[in-house]
Structure formats: structure tokens, C-alpha cells
Protein backbone atom coordinates (compact mmCIF):
# COMPACT_ATOMS: atom_id res chain seq x y z
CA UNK A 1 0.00 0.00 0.00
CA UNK A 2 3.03 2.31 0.47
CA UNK A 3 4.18 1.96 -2.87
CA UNK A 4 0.33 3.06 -3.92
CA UNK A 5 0.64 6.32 -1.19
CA UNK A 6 4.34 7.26 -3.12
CA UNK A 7 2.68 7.23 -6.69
CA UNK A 8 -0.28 9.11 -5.82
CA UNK A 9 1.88 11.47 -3.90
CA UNK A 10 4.14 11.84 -6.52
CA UNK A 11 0.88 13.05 -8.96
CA UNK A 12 -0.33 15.15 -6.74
CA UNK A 13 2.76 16.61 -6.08
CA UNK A 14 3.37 17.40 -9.43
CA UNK A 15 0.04 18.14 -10.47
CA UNK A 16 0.13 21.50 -7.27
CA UNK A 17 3.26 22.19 -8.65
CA UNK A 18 2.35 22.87 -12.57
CA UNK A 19 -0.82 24.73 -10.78
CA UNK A 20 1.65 26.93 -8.72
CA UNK A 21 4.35 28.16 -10.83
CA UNK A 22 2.14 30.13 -13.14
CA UNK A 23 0.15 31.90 -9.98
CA UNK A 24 3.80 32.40 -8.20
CA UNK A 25 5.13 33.64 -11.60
CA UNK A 26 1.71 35.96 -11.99
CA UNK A 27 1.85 35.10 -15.91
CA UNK A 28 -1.03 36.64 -18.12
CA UNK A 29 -3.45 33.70 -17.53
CA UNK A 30 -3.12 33.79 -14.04
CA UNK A 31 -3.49 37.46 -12.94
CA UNK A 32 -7.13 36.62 -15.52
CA UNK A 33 -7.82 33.66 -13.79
CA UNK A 34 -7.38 35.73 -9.76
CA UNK A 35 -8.97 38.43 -11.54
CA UNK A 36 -12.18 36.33 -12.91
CA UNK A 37 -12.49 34.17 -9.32
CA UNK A 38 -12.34 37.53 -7.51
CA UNK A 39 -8.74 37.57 -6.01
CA UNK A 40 -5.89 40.06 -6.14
CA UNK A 41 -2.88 38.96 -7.86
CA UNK A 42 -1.09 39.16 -4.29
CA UNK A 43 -3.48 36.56 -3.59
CA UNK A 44 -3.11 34.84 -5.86
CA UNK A 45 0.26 34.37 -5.63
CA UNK A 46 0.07 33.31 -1.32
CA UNK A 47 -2.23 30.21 -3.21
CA UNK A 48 0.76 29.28 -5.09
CA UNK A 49 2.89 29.54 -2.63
CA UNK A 50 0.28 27.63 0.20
CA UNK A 51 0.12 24.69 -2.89
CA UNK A 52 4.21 24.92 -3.55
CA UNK A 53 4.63 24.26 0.06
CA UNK A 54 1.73 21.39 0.45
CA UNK A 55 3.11 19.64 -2.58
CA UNK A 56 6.84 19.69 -1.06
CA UNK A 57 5.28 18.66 1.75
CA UNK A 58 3.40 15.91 0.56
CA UNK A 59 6.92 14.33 -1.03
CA UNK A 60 8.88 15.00 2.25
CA UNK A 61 6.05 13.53 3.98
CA UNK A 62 6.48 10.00 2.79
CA UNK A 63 9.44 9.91 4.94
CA UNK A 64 8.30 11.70 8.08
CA UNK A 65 4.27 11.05 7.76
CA UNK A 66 3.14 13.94 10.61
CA UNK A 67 4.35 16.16 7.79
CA UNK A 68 2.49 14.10 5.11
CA UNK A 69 -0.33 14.12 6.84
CA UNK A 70 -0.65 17.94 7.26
CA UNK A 71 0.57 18.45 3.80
CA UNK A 72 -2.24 16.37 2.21
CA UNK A 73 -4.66 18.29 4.61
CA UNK A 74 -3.16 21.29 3.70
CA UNK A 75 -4.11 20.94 -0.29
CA UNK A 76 -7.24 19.21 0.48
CA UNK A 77 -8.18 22.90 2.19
CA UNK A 78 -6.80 24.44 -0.80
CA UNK A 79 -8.93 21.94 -3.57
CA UNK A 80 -11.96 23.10 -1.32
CA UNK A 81 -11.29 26.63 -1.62
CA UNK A 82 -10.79 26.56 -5.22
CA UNK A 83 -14.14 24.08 -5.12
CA UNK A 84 -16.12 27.19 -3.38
CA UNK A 85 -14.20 30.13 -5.51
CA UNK A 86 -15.70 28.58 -8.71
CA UNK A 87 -18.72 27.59 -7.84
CA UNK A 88 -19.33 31.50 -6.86
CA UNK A 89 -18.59 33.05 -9.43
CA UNK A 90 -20.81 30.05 -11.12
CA UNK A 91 -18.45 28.55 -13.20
CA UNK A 92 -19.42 25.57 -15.55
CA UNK A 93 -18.63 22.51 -14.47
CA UNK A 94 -15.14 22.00 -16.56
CA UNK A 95 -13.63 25.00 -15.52
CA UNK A 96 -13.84 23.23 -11.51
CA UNK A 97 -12.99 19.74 -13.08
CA UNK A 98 -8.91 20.02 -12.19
CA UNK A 99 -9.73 21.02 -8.91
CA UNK A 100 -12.08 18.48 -8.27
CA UNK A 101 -9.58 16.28 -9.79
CA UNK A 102 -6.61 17.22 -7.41
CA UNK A 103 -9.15 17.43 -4.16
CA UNK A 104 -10.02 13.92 -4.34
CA UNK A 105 -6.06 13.18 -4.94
CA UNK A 106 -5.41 14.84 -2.23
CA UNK A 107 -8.06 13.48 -0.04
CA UNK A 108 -6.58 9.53 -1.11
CA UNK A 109 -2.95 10.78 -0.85
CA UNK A 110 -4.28 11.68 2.99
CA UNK A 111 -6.14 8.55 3.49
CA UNK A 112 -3.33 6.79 2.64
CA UNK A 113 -0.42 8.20 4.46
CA UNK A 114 -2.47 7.90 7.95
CA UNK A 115 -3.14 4.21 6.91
CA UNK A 116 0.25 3.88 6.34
CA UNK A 117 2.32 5.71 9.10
């Protein structure tokens, strides 16, 4: 089951990373996207930052799992903030797919570690 938990940690690791850069970086897309969710750029860029640090987390986590734990908690906060910011500014369905996506990751990446610390 371990070798499951490293996999799925590795994805969603990877997958809050390629999210991340672009918000930290506050490319053209991004500053849209804070802009059309109702967020300052600042903002915007503290998200990044908040998913940069749960992914890193979630990686050094498989080898000290109190850290693991919190990290996977940590994004699952995050996929439900990005859950709520879309569905008020009522967003179709596709537009909240990734973070739908990622939030259940993160949710089994959490499951996991506590089953297997």
C-alpha cells in the first residue's frame, strides 16, 4: 500500500506544482484567472505559494508522515477553496474539473499516508 501512497503522492505533487508556478510567476493567464475568481494577484500568488509548500510537503512527507499528513490536509483545504471560488462566481462545471480532480487526490494521498504511518 506504500508503494500506492508514493505514486499518488508523486501526482499530486506534481500536479500543485504545474498549478503553482504560473500563480507564483503571476503570468497573463493567471493574474485573468485571480482576476475572474475575484482575487488580487497578491493573492493569488500566497495560493501558489500555500500549494508549492503542500506539494513539497506531501513528497517530504512520505518519509516523516506527521508532515504528510498535514501536507495532504493542507491541499485538500486548498482543492476546497478553489471548489467554493468557482462555484461563486458560477463557473461551468469544466472549468472546476482540475480542482475536483486534485481534491479527491489529495483526499486519497491523505487517506493513505495515515493508513500507512
Amino acid at each position: 500500500m506504500f508503494i500506492t501512497t508514493v505514486v499518488l503522492a508523486a501526482l499530486l505533487a506534481i500536479g500543485f506544482a504545474a498549478a503553482a508556478i504560473p500563480k507564483i510567476l503571476a503570468n497573463e493567464e493567471a493574474a485573468a484567472n485571480a482576476q475572474h475568481v475575484g482575487f488580487s494577484v497578491g493573492a493569488f500568488r500566497i495560493i501558489g505559494l500555500l500549494e508549492i509548500a503542500g506539494a513539497a510537503g506531501v513528497l517530504i512527507g512520505l518519509l516523516w508522515a506527521p508532515l504528510g499528513v498535514a501536507a495532504a490536509a493542507g491541499l485538500v483545504l486548498v482543492s476546497i477553496g478553489g471548489l467554493a471560488s468557482h462555484l461563486r462566481v458560477k463557473d461551468k462545471p469544466k472549468a472546476a474539473a482540475p480542482v475536483v480532480l486534485f481534491g479527491v487526490l489529495a483526499v486519497s494521498v491523505l487517506v493513505l499516508r495515515l493508513a500507512t504511518a
